[in-house]
C-alpha atoms as a PDB file:
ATOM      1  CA  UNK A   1     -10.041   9.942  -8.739  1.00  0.00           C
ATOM      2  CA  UNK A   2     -10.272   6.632  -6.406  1.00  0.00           C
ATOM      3  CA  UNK A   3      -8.627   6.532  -3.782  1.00  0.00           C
ATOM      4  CA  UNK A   4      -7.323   2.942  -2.345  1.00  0.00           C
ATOM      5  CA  UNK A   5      -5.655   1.092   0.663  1.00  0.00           C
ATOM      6  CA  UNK A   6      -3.619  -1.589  -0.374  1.00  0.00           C
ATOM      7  CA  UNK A   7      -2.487  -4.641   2.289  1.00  0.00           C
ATOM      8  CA  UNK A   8       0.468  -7.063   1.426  1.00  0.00           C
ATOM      9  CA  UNK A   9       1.284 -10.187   2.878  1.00  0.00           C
ATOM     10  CA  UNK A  10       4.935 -11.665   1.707  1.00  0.00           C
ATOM     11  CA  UNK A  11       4.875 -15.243   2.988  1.00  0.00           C
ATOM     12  CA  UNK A  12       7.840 -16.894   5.017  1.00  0.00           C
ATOM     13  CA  UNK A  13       9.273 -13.296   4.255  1.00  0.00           C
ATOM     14  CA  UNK A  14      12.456 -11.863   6.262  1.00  0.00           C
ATOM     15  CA  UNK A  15      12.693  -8.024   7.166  1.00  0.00           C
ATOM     16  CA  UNK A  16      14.861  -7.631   3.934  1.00  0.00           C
ATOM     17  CA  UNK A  17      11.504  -8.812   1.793  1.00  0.00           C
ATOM     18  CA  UNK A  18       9.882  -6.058   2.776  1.00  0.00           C
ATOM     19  CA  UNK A  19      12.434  -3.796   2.105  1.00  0.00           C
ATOM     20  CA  UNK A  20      12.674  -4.762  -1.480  1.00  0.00           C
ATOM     21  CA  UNK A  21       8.370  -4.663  -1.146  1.00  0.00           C
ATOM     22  CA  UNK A  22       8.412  -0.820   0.059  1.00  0.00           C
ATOM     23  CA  UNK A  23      10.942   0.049  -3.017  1.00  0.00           C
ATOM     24  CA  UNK A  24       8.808  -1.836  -5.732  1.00  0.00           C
ATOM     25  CA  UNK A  25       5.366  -0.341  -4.634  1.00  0.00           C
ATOM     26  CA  UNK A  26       7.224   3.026  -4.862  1.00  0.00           C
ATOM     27  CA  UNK A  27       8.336   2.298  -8.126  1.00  0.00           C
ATOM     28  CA  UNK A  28       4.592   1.867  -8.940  1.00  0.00           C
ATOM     29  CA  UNK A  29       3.317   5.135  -7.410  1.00  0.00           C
ATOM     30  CA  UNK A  30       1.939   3.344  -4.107  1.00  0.00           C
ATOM     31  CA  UNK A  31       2.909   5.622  -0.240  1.00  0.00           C
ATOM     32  CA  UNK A  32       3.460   3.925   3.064  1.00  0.00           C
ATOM     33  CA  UNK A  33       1.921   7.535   4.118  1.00  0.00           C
ATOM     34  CA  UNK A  34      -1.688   9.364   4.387  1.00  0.00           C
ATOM     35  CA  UNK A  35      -2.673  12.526   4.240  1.00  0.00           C
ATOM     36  CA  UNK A  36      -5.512  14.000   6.814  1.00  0.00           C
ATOM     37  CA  UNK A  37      -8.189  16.755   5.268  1.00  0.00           C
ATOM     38  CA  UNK A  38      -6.207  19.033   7.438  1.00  0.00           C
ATOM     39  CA  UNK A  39      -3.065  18.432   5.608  1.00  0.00           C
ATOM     40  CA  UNK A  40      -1.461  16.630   8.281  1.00  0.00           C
ATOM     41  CA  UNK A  41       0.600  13.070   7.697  1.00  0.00           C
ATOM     42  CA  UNK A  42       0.483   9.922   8.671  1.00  0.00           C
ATOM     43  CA  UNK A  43       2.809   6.799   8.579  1.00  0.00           C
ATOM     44  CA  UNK A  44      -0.010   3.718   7.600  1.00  0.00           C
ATOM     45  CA  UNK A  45       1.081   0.473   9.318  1.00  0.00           C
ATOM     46  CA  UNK A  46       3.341  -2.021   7.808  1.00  0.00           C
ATOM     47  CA  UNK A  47       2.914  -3.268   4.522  1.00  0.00           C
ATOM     48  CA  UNK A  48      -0.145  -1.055   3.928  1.00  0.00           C
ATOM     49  CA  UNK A  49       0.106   1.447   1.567  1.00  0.00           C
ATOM     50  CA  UNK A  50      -1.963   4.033   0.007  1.00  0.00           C
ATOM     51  CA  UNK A  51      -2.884   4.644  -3.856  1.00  0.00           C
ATOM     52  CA  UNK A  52      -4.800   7.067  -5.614  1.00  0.00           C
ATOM     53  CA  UNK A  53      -5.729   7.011  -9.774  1.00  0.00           C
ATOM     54  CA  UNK A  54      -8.129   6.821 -12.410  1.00  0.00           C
ATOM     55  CA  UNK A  55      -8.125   2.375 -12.219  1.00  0.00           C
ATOM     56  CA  UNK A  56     -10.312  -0.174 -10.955  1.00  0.00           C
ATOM     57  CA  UNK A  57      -9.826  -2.045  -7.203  1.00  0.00           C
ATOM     58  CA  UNK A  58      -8.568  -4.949  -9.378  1.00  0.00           C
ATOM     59  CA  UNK A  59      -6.242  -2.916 -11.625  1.00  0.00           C
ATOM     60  CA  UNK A  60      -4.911  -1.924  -8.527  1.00  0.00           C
ATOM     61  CA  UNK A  61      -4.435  -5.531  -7.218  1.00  0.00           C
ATOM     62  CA  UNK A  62      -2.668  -6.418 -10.591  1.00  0.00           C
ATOM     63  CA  UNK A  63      -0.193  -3.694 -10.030  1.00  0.00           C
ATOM     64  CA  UNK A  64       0.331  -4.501  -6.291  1.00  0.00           C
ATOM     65  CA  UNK A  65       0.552  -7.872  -7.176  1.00  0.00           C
ATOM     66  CA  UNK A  66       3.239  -7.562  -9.644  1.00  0.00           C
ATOM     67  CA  UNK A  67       5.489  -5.600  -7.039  1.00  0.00           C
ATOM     68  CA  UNK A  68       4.783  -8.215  -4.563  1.00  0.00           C
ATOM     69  CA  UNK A  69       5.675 -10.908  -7.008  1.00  0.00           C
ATOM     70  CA  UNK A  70       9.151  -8.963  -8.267  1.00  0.00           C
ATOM     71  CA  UNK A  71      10.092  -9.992  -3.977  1.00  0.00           C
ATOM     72  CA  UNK A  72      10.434 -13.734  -5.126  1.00  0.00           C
ATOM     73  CA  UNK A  73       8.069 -14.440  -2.451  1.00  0.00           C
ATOM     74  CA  UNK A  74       4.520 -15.940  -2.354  1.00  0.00           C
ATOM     75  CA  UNK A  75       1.938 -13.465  -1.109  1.00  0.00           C
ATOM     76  CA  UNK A  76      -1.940 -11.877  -0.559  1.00  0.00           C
ATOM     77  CA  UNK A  77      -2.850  -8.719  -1.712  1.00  0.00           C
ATOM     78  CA  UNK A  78      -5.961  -6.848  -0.441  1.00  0.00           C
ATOM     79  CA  UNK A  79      -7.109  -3.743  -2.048  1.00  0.00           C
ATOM     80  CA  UNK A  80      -9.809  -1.318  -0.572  1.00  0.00           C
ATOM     81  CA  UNK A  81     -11.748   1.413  -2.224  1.00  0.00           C
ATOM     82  CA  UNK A  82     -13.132   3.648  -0.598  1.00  0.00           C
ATOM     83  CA  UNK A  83     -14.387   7.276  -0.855  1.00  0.00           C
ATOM     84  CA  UNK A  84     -12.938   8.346   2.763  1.00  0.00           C
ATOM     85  CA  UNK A  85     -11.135   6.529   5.300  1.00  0.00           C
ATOM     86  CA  UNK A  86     -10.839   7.720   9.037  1.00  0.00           C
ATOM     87  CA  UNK A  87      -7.932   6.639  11.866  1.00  0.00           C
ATOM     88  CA  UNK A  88      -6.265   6.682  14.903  1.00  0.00           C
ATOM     89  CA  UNK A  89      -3.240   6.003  16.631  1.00  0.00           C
ATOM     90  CA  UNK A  90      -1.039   6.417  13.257  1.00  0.00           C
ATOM     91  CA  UNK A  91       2.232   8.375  13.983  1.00  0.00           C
ATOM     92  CA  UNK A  92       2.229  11.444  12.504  1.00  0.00           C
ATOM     93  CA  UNK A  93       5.237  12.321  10.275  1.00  0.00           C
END
């Protein structure tokens, strides 16, 4: 299964926007959080959000996409594949 890291811009958005942003990603199975190989957590910064499924990088984008459009606000979307991912400095929830 791929595993992806998803980045959304909302343009000339207000703290609210994002709000509604977090919710609809939910809805379509996307976490604001990441799991370490030692089963720990992590909170991934704002507006980043992790994904995991059997779909292309640009399936993925058309998904995001569709959340960030249900805002009402213009946006980017970046999508990331990767096989593993490594960080620091994320708080640990």
């Amino acid at each position: 299964m791929a595993q992806f890291t998803v980045r959304v811009e909302l343009h000339q958005a207000q703290w609210d926007d994002y709000e509604k942003l977090h919710s609809a990603m939910g809805r379509q199975g996307f976490s604001r959080l990441i799991r370490s190989d030692d089963g720990k957590t992590y909170q991934l910064p704002w507006a980043e959000y992790n994904g995991s499924g059997n779909l292309s990088s640009s399936q993925v984008r058309d998904i995001a996409r569709a959340a960030a459009d249900s805002t009402g606000k213009s946006n980017a979307v970046l999508v990331s594949e990767s096989q593993s991912r490594s960080w620091i400095g994320l708080e640990q929830v």
